[in-house]
C-alpha atoms as a PDB file:
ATOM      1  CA  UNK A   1       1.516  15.142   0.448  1.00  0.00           C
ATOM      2  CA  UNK A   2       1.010  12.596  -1.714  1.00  0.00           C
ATOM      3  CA  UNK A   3      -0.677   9.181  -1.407  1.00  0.00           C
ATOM      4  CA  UNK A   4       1.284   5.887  -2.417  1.00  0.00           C
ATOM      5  CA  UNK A   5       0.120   2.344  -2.971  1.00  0.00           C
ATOM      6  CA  UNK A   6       3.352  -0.278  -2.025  1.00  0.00           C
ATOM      7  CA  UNK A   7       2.809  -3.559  -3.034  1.00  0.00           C
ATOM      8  CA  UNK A   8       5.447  -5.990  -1.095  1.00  0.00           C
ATOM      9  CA  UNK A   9       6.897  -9.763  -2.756  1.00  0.00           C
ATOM     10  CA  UNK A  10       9.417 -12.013  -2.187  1.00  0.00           C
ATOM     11  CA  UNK A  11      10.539 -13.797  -5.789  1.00  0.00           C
ATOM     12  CA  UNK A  12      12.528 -16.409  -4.120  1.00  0.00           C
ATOM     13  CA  UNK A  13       9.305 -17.710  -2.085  1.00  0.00           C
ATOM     14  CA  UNK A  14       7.631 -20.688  -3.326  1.00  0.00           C
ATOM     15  CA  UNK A  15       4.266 -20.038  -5.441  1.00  0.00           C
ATOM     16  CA  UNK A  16       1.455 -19.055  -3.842  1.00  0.00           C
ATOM     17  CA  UNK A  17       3.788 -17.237  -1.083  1.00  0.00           C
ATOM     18  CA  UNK A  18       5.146 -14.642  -2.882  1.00  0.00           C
ATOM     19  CA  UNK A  19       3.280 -11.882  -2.084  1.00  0.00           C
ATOM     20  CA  UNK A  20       3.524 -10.059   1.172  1.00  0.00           C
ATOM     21  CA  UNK A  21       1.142  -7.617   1.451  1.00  0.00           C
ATOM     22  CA  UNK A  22       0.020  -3.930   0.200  1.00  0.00           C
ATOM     23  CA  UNK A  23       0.146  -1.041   2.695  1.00  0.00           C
ATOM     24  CA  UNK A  24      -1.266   2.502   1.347  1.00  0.00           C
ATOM     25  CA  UNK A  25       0.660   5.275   3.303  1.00  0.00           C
ATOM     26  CA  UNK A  26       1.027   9.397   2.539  1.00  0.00           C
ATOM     27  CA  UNK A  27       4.579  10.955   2.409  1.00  0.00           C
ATOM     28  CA  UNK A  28       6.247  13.598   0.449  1.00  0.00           C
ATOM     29  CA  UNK A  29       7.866  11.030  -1.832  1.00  0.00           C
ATOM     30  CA  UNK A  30       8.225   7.707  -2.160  1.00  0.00           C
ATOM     31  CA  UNK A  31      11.770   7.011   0.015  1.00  0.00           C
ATOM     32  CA  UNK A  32       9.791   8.764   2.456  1.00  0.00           C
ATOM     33  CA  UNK A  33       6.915   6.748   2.371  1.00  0.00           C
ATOM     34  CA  UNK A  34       9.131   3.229   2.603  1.00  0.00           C
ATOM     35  CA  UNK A  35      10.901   4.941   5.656  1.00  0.00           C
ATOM     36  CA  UNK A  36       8.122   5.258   7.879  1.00  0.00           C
ATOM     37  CA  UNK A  37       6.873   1.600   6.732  1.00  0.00           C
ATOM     38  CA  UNK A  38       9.511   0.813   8.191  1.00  0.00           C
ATOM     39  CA  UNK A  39       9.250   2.839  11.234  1.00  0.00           C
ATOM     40  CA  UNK A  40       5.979   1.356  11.878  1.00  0.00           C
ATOM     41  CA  UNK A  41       7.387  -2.003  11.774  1.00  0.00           C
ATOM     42  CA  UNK A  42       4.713  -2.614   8.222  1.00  0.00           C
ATOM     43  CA  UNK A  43       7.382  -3.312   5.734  1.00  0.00           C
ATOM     44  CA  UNK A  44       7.354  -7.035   5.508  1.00  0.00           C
ATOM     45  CA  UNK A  45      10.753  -7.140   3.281  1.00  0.00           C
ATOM     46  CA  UNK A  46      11.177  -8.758  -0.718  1.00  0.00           C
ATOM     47  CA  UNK A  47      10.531  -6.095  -3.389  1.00  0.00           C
ATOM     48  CA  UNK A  48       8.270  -2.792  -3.185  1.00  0.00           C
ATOM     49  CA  UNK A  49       6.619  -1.540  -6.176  1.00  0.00           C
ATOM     50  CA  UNK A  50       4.625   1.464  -5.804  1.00  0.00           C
ATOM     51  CA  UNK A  51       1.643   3.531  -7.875  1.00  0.00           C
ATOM     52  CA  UNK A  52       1.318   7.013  -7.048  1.00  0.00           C
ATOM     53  CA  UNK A  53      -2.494   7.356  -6.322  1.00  0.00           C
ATOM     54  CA  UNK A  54      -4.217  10.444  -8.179  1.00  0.00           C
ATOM     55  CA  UNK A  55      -3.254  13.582  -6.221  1.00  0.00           C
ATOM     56  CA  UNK A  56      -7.120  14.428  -6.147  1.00  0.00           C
ATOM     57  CA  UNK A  57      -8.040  11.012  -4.823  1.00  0.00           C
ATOM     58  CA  UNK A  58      -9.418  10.334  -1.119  1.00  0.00           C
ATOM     59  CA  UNK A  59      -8.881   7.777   0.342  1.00  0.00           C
ATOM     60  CA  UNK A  60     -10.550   6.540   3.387  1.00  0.00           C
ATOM     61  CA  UNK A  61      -8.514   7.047   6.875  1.00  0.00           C
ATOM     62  CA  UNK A  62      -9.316   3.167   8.363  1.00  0.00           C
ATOM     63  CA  UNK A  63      -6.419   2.246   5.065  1.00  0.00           C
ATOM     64  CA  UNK A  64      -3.691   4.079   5.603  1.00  0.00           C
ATOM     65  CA  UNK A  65      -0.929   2.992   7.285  1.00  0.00           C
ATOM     66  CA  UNK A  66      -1.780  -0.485   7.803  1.00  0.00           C
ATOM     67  CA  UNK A  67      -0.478  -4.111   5.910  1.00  0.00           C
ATOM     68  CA  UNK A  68      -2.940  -5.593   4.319  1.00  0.00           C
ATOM     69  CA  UNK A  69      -3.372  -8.925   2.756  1.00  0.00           C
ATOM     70  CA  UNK A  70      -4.201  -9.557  -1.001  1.00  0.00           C
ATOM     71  CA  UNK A  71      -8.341  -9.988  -0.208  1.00  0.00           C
ATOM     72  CA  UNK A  72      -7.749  -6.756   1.734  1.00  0.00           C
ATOM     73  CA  UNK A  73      -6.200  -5.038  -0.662  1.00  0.00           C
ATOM     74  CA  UNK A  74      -8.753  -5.865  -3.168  1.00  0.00           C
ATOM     75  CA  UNK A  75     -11.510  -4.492  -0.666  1.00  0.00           C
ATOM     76  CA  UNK A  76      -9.082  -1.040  -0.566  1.00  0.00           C
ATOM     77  CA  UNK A  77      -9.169  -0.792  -3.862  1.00  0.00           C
ATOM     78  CA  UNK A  78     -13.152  -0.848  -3.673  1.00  0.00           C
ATOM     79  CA  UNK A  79     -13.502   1.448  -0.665  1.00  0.00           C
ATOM     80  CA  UNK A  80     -11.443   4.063  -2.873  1.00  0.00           C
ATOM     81  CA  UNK A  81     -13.416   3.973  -6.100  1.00  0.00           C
ATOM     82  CA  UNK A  82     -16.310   4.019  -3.868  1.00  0.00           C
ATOM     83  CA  UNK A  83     -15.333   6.824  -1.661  1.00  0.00           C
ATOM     84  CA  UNK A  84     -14.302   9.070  -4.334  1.00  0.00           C
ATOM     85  CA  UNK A  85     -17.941   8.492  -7.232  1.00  0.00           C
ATOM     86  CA  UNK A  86     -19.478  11.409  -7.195  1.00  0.00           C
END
């Protein structure tokens, strides 16, 4: 499995409104991964881009699955580097 960082936004939204949230999920690929956003009702709609995290990284269990605003997602991206210094 691999872990995969979606980042959700909506172009036509004014400024300041265009972004819809991150939500950090583990599929087998990446159509996979979108699917069960959806599933769990966490795919907000506009465009996805996605990063394909580092297939040794961890990353902590309270982040997965879960839409999170841009603050939050900044506070993810801590939690990783910090869960995986050695």
């Amino acid at each position: 499995m691999t872990f995969y960082w979606l980042s959700f936004a909506d172009a036509s939204r004014p400024k300041g409104g265009q972004f819809l949230g991150v939500l950090i999920g583990e599929a087998d690929d990446v159509t996979e991964v979108i699917k069960k956003a959806w599933r769990l009702g966490m795919n907000p709609g506009g465009e996805i881009q996605f990063h394909i995290l580092a297939q040794d990284l961890k990353v902590p269990e309270p982040l997965l699955w879960r839409l999170m605003t841009k603050q939050e997602a900044k506070h993810a991206d801590q939690a990783i580097l910090a869960a995986n210094s050695h």
